[in-house]
Protein backbone atom coordinates (compact mmCIF):
# COMPACT_ATOMS: atom_id res chain seq x y z
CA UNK A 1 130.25 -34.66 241.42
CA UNK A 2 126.56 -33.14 241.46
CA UNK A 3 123.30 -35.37 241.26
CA UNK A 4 120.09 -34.57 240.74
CA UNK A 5 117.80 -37.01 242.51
CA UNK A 6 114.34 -37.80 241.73
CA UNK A 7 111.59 -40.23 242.83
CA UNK A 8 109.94 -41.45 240.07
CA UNK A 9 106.86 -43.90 239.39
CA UNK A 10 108.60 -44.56 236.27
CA UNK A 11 111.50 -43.60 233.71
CA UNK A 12 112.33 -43.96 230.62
CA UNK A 13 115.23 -42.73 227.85
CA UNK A 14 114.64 -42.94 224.18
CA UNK A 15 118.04 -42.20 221.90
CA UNK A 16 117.16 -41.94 217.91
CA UNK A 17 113.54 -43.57 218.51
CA UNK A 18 114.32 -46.28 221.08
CA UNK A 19 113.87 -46.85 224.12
CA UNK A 20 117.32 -47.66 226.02
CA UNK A 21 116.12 -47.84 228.97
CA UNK A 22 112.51 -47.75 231.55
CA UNK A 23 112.03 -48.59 235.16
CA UNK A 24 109.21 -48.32 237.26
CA UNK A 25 109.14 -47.48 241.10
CA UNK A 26 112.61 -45.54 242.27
CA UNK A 27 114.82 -42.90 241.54
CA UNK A 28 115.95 -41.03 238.33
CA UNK A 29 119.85 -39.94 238.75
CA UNK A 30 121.20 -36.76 236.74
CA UNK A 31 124.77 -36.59 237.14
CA UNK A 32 127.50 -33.97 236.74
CA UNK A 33 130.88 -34.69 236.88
CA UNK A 34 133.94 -31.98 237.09
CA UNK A 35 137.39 -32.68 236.47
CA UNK A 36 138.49 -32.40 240.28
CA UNK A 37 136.27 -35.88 241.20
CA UNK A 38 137.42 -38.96 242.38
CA UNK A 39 136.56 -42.39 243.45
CA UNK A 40 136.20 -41.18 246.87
CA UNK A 41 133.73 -39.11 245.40
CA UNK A 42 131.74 -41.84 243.69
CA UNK A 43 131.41 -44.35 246.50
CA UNK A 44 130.17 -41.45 249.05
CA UNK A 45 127.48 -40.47 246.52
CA UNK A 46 126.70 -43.97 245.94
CA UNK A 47 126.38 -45.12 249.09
CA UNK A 48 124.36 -41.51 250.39
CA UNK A 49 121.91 -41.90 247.25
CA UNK A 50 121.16 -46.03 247.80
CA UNK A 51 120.35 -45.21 251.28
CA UNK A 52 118.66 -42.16 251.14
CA UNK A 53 115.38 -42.28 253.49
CA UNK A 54 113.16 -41.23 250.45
CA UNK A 55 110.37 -43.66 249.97
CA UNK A 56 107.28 -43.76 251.66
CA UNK A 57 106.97 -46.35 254.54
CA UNK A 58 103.60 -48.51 255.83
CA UNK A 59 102.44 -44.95 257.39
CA UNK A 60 103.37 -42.67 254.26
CA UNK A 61 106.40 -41.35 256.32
CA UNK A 62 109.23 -41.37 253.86
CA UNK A 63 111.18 -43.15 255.94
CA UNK A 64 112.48 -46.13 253.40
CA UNK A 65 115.58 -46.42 251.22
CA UNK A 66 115.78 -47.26 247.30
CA UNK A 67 117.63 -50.66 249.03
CA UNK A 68 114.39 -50.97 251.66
CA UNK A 69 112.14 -50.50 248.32
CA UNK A 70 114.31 -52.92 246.45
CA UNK A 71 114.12 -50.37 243.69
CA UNK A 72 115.28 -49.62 240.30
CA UNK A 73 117.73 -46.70 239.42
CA UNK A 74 118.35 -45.10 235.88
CA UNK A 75 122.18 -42.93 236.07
CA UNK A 76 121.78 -39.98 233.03
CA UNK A 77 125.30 -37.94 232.47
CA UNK A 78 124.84 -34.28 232.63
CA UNK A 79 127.35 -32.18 231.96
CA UNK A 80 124.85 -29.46 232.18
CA UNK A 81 124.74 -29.39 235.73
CA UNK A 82 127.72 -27.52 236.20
CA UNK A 83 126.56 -24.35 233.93
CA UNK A 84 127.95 -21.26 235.23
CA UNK A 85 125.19 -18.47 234.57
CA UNK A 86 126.95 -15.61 236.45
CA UNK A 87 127.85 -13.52 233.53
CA UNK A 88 125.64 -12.66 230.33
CA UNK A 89 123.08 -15.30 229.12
CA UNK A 90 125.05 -18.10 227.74
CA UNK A 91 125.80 -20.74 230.15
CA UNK A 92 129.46 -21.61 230.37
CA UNK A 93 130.20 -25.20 230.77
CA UNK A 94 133.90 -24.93 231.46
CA UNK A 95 133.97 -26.51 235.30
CA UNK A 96 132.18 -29.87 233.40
CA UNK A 97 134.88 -32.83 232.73
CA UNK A 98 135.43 -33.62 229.47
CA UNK A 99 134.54 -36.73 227.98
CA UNK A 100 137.94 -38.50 228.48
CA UNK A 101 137.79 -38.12 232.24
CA UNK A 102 134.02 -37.76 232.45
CA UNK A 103 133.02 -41.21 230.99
CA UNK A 104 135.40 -43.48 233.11
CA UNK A 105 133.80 -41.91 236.26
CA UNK A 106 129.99 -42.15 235.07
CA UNK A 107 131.38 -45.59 234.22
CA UNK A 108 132.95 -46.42 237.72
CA UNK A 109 129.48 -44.59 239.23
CA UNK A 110 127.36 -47.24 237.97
CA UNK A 111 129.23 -49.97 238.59
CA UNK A 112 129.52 -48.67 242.37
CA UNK A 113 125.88 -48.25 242.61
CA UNK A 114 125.43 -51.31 241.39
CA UNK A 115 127.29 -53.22 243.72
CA UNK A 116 126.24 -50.79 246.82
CA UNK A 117 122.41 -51.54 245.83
CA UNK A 118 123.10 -55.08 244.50
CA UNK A 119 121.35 -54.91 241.11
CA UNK A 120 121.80 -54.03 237.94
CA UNK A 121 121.24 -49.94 236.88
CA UNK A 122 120.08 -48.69 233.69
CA UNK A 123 121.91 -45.88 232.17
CA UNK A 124 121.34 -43.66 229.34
CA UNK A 125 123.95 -43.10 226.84
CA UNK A 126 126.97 -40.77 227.49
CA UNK A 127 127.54 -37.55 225.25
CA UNK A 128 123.54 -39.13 223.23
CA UNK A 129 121.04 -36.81 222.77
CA UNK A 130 118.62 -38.26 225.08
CA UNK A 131 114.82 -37.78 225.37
CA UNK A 132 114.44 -38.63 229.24
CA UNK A 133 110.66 -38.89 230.09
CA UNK A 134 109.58 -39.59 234.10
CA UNK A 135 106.28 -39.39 236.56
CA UNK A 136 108.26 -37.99 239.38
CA UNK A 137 106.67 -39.43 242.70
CA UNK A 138 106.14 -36.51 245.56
CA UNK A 139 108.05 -34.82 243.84
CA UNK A 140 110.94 -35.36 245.48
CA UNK A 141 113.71 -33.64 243.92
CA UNK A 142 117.19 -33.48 246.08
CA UNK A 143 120.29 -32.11 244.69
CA UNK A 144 123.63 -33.61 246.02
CA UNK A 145 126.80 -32.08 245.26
CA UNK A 146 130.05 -33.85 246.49
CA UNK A 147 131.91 -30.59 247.46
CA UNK A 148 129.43 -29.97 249.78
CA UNK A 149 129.15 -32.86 252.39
């Protein structure tokens, strides 16, 4: 499982014209999912991105957690994440799950996060084509991948 992290001011996805989904202060989630991912998987990468030490504390130290910040979350699946670019210019997409396993676990991720940060999290729509608009805060952009604790 790979997530892209970012600090945002605020969020948003639109699907056909509407808005789905908008928060304001916290973090922006882009996640991959492969076919080799578990639940094990899903509550470590809960659990690391609820507590990450992200957020500016009372000194401007980021130093404070999404949980510390009692912020808001948005989850996006992206299957793109796991494009293989080695050969020629076509990205190959074959390590990405495919829907039937994919969507239980983006399911099952936001569910954990939501019980690991104790609030409800917004979520785009799986396999939509999504317009996702955000004022990232920093930036801060981290990229967490799973395989690679």
């Amino acid at each position: 499982m790979k997530a892209v992290i970012q600090r945002v001011s605020k969020a948003s996805v639109t699907i056909e014209g509407a808005k789905v989904a908008s928060i304001d202060s916290g973090l922006l989630i882009l996640l991959g999912i492969i076919n080799e991912d578990t639940q094990k998987d899903i509550n470590w990468l809960s659990k690391k991105i609820v507590n990450l030490r992200i957020f500016g504390d009372e000194e401007g130290v980021m130093n404070t957690s999404l949980i510390d910040i009692d912020g808001e979350a948005i989850v996006i699946s992206q299957f793109t994440l796991h494009a293989n670019v080695k050969k020629g210019n076509r990205p190959s997409y074959i390590k990405a799950a495919k829907p039937e396993i994919a969507i239980p676990l983006y399911k099952a991720f936001v569910k954990q996060m939501e019980l690991d940060l104790g609030k409800k999290i917004k979520k785009g729509q799986f396999g939509a084509d999504m317009k996702v608009e955000l004022l990232n805060d920093g930036p801060v952009t981290i990229i967490i991948d799973t395989k690679n604790k």
